[in-house]
N, C-alpha and C. Protein backbone atom coordinates (compact mmCIF):
# COMPACT_ATOMS: atom_id res chain seq x y z
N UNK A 1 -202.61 -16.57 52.18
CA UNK A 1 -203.78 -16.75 52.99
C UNK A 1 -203.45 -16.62 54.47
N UNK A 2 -202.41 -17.35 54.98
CA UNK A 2 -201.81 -17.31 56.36
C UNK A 2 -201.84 -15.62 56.39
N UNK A 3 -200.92 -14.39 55.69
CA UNK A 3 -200.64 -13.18 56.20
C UNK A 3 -202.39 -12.82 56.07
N UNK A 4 -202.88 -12.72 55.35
CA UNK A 4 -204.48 -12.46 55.48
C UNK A 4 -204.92 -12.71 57.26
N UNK A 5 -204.90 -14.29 57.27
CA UNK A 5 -205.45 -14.39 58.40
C UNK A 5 -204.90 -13.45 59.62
N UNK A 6 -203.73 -13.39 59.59
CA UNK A 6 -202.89 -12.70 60.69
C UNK A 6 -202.96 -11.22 60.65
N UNK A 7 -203.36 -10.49 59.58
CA UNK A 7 -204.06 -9.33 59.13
C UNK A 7 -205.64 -9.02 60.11
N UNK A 8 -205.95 -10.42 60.07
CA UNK A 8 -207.80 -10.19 60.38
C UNK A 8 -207.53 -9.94 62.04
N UNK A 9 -206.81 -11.33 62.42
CA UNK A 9 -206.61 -11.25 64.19
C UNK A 9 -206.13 -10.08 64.37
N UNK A 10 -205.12 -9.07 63.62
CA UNK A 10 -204.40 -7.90 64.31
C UNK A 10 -205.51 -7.27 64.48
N UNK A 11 -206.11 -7.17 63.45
CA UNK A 11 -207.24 -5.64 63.30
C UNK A 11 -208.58 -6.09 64.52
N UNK A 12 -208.82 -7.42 64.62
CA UNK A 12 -209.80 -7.75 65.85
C UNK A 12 -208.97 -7.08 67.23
N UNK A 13 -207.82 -7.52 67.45
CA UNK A 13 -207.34 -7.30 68.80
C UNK A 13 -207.15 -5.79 68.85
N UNK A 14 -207.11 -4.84 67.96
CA UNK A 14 -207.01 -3.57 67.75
C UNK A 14 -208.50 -2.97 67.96
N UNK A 15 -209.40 -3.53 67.55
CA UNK A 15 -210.73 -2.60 67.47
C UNK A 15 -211.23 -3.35 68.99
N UNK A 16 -210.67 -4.38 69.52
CA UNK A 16 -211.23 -4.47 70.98
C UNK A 16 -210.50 -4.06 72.03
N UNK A 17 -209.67 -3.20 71.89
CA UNK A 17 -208.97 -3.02 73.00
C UNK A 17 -209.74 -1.28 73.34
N UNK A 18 -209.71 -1.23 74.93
CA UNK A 18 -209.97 0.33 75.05
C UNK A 18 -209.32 1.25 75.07
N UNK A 19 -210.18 2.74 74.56
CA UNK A 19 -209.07 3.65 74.75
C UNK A 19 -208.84 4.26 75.60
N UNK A 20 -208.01 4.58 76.04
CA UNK A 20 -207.13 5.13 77.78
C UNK A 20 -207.79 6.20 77.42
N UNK A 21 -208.12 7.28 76.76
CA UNK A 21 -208.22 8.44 76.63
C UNK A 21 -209.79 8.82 76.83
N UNK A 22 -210.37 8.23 77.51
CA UNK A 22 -211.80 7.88 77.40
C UNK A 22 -212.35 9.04 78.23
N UNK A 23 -213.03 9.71 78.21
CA UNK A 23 -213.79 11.16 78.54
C UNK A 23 -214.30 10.48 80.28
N UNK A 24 -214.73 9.50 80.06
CA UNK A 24 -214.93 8.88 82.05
C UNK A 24 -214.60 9.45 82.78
N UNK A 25 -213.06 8.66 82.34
CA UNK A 25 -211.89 8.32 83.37
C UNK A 25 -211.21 10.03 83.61
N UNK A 26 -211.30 10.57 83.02
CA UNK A 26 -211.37 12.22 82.80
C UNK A 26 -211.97 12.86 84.20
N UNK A 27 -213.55 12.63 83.86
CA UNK A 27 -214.20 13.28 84.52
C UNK A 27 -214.04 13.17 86.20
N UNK A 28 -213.85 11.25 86.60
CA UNK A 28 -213.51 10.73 87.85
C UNK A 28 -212.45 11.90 88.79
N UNK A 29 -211.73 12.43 87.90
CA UNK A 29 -210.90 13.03 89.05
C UNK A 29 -211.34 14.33 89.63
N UNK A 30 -211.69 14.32 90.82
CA UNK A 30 -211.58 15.47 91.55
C UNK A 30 -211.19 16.69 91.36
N UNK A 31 -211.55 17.85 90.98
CA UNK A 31 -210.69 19.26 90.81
C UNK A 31 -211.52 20.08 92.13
N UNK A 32 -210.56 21.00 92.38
CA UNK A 32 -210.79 21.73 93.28
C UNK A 32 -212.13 22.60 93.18
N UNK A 33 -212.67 22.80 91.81
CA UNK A 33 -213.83 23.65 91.65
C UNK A 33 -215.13 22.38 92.24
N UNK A 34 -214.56 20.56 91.57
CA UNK A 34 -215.94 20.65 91.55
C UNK A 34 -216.08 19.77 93.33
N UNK A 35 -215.24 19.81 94.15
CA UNK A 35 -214.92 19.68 95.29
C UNK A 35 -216.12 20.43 96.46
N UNK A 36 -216.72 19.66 97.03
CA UNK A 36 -217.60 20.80 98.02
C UNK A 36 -217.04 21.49 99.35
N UNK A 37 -217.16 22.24 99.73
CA UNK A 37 -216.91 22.88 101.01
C UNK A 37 -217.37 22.46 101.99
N UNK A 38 -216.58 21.65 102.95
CA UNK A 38 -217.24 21.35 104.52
C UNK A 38 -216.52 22.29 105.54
N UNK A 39 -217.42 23.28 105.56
CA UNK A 39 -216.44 23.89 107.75
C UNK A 39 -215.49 24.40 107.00
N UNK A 40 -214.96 24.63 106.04
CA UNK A 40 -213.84 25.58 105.61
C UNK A 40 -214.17 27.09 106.21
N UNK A 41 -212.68 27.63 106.33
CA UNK A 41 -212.81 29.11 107.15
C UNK A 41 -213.06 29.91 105.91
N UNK A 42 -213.98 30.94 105.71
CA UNK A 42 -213.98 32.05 104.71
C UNK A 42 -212.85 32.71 104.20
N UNK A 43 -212.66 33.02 103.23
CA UNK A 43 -211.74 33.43 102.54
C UNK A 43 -211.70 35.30 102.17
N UNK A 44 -210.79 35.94 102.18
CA UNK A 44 -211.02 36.96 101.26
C UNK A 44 -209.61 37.47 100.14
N UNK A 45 -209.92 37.72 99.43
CA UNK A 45 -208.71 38.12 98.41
C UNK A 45 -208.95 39.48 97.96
N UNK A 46 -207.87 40.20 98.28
CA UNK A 46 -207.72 41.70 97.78
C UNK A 46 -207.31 42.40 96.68
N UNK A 47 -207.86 43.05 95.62
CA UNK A 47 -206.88 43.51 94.51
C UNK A 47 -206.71 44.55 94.75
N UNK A 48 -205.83 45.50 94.41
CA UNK A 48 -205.70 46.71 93.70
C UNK A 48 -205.67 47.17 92.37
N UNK A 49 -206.46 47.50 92.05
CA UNK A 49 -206.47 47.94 90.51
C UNK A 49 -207.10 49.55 90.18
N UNK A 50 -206.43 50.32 91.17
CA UNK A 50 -206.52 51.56 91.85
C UNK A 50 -205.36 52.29 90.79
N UNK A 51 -204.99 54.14 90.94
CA UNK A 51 -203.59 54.29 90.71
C UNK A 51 -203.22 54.58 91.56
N UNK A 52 -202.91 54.22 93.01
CA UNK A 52 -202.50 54.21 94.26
C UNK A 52 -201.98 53.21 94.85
N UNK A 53 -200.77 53.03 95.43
CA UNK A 53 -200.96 51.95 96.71
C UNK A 53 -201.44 52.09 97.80
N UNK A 54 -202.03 50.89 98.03
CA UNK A 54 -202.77 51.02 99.39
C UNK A 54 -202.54 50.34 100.65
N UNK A 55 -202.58 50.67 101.53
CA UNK A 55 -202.79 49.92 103.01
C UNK A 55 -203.74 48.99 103.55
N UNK A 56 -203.92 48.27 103.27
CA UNK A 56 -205.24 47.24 104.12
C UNK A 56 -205.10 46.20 105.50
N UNK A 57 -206.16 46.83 106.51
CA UNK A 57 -206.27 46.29 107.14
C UNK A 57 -207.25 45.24 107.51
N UNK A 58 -207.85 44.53 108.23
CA UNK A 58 -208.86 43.34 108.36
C UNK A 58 -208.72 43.37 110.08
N UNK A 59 -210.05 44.26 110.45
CA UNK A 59 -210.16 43.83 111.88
C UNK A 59 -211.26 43.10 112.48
N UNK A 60 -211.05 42.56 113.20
CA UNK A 60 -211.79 41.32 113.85
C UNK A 60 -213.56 42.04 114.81
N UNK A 61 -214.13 42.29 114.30
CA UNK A 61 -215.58 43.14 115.11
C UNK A 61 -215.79 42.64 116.21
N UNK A 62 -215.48 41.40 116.50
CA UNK A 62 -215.83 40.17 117.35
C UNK A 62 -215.12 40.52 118.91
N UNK A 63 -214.20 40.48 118.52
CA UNK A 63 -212.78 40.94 119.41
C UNK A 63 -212.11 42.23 119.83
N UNK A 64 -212.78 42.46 119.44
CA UNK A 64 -212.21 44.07 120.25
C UNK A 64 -211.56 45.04 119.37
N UNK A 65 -211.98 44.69 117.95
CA UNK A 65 -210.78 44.97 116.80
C UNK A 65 -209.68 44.70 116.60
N UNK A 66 -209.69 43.28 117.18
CA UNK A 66 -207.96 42.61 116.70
C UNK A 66 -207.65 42.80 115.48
N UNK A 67 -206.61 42.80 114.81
CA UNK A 67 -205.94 42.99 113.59
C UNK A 67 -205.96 41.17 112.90
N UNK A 68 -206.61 41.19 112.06
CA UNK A 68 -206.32 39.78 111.30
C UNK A 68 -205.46 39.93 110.28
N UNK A 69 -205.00 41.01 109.93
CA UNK A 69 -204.81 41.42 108.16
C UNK A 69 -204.02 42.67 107.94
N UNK A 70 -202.71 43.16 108.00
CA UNK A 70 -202.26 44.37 107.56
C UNK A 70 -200.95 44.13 106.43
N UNK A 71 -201.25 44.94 105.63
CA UNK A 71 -200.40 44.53 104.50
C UNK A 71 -200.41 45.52 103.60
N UNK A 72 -199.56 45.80 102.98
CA UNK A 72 -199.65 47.17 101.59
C UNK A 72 -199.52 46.36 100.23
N UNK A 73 -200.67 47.27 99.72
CA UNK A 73 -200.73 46.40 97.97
C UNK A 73 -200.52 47.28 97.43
N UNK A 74 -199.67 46.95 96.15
CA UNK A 74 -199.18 48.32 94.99
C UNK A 74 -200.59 48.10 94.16
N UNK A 75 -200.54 48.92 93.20
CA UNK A 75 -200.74 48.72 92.03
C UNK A 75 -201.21 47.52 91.32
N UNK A 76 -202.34 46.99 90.85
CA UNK A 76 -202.01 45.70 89.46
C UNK A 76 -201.66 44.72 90.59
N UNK A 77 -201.96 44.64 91.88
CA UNK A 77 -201.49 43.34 92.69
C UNK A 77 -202.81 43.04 93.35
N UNK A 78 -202.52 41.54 93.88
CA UNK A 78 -203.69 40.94 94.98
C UNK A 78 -202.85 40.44 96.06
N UNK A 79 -203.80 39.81 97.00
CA UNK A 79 -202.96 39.66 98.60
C UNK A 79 -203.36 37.99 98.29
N UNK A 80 -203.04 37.43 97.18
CA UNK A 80 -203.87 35.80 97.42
C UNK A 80 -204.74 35.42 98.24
N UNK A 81 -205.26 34.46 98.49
CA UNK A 81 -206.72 34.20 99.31
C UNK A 81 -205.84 34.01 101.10
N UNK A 82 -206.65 34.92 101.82
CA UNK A 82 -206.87 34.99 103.21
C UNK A 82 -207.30 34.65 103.57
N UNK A 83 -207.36 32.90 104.51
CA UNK A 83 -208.12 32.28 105.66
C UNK A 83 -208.36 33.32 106.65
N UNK A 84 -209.89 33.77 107.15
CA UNK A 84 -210.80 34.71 108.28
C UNK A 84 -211.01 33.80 108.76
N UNK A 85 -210.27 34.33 110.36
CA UNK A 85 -211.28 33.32 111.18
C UNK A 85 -212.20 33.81 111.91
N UNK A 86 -212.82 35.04 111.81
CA UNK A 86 -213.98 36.01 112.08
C UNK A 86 -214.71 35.81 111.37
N UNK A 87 -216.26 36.15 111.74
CA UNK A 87 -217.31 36.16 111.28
C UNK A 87 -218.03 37.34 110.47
N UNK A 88 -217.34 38.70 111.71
CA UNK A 88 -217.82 40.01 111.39
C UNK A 88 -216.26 40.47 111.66
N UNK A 89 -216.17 40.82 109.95
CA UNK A 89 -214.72 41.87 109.84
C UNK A 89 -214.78 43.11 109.31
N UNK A 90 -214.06 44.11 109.48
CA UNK A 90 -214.14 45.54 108.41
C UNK A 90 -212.93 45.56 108.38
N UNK A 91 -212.96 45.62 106.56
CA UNK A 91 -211.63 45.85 105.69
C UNK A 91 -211.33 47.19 105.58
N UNK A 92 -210.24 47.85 106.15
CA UNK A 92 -210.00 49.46 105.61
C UNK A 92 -208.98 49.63 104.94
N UNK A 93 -209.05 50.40 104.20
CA UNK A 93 -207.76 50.64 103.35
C UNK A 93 -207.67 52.34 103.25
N UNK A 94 -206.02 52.71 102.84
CA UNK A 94 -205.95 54.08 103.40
C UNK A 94 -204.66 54.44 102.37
N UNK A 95 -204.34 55.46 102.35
CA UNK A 95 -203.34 56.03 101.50
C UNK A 95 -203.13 57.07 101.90
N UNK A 96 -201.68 57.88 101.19
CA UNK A 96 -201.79 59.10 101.69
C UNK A 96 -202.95 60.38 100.68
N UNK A 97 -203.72 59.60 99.84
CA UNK A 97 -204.94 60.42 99.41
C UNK A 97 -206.15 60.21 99.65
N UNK A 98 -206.21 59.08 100.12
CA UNK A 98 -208.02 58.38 100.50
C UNK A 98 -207.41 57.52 102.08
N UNK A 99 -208.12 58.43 102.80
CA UNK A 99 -208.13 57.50 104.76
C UNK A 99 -209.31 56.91 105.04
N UNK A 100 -209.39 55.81 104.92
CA UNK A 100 -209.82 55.16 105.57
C UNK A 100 -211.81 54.51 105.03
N UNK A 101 -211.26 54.08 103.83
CA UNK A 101 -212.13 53.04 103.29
C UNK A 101 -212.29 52.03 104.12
N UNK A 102 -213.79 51.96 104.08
CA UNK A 102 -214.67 50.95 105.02
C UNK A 102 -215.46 50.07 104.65
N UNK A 103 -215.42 48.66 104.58
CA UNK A 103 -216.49 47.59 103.85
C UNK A 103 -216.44 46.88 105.49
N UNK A 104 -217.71 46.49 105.54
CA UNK A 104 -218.08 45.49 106.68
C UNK A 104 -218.75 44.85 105.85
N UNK A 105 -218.37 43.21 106.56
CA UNK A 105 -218.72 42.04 106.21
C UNK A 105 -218.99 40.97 106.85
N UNK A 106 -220.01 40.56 106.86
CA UNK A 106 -220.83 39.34 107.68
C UNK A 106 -220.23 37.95 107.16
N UNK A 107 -219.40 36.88 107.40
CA UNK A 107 -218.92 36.07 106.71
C UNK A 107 -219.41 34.71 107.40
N UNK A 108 -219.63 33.58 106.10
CA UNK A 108 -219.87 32.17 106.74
C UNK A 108 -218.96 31.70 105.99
N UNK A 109 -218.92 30.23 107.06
CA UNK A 109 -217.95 29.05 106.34
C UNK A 109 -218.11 29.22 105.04
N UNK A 110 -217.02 28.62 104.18
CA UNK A 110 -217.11 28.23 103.06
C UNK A 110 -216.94 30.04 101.64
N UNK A 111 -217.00 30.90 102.71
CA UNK A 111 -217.59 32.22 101.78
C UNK A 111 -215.95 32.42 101.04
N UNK A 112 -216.38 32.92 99.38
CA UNK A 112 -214.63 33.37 99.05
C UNK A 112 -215.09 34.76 98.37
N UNK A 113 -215.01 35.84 99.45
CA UNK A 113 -215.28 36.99 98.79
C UNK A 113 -213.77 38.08 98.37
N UNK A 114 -213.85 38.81 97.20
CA UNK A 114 -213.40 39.37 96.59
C UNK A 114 -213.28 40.83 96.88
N UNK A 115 -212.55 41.68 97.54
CA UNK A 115 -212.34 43.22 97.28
C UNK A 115 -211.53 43.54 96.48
N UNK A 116 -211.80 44.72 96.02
CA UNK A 116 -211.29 45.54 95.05
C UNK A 116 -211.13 46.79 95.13
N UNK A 117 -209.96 47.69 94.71
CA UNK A 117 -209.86 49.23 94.67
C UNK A 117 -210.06 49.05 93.09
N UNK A 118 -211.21 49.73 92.44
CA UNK A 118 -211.20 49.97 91.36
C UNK A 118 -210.35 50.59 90.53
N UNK A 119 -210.44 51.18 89.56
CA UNK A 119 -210.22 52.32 88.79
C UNK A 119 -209.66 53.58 89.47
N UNK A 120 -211.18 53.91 89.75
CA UNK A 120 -211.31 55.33 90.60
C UNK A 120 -210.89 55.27 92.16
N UNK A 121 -210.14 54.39 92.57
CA UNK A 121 -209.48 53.91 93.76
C UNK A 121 -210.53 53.72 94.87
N UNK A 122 -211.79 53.22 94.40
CA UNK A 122 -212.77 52.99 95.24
C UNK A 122 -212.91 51.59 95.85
N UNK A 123 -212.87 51.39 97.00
CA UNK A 123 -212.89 50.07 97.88
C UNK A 123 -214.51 49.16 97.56
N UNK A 124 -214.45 48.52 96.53
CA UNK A 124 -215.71 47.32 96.68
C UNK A 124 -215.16 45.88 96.85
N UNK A 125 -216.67 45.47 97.15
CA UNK A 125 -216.50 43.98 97.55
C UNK A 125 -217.29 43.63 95.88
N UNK A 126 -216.91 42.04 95.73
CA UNK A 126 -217.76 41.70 94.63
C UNK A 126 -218.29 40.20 95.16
């Protein structure tokens, strides 16, 4: 009768205790997606997914065409995300088969826009 009883208390202190693993306490933490944007500088990230490497530049419209941005991307690569601290930039990119691809872009705080050399080694934004 005693192991009975001591049977009953285990299984009480077992079905009242909580579980750590609780979907809540999960959700409470912060991730970067669900994080809002205050005054952050715009972003841009470059791929190539061209069959070319390319040249890209990022000049400043604002300024006289300062250079924010020059860098060569192969192939199958990106330039990771680029803090702009311009508002109005044009991205060109150039090779020795295509000179001088042109996207202009109006940018606000907070913006994380995406270029791309396609396929057909064509310069879009997405």
């Amino acid at each position: 009768m005693k192991n009975v009883r001591l049977l009953l208390v285990l299984l009480l202190i077992v079905n009242c205790t909580t579980d750590l693993t609780d979907d809540n306490s999960i959700s409470e933490i912060p991730t970067p997606e669900t994080q809002s944007c205050v005054d952050d500088l715009p972003q841009i990230r470059i791929t190539n997914n061209g069959v070319h490497s390319f040249d890209f530049l990022i000049y400043d419209l604002d300024d006289d065409y300062n250079t924010l941005y020059d860098q060569s991307i192969s192939v199958t690569l990106d330039s990771d995300w680029i803090e702009i601290t311009s508002s109005n930039i044009v991205i060109v990119a150039s090779n020795e088969y295509d000179y001088g691809q042109k996207i202009e872009l109006n940018l606000q705080n907070c913006d994380a826009i995406e270029v791309v050399i396609d396929a057909n080694d064509d310069l879009t934004s997405l």
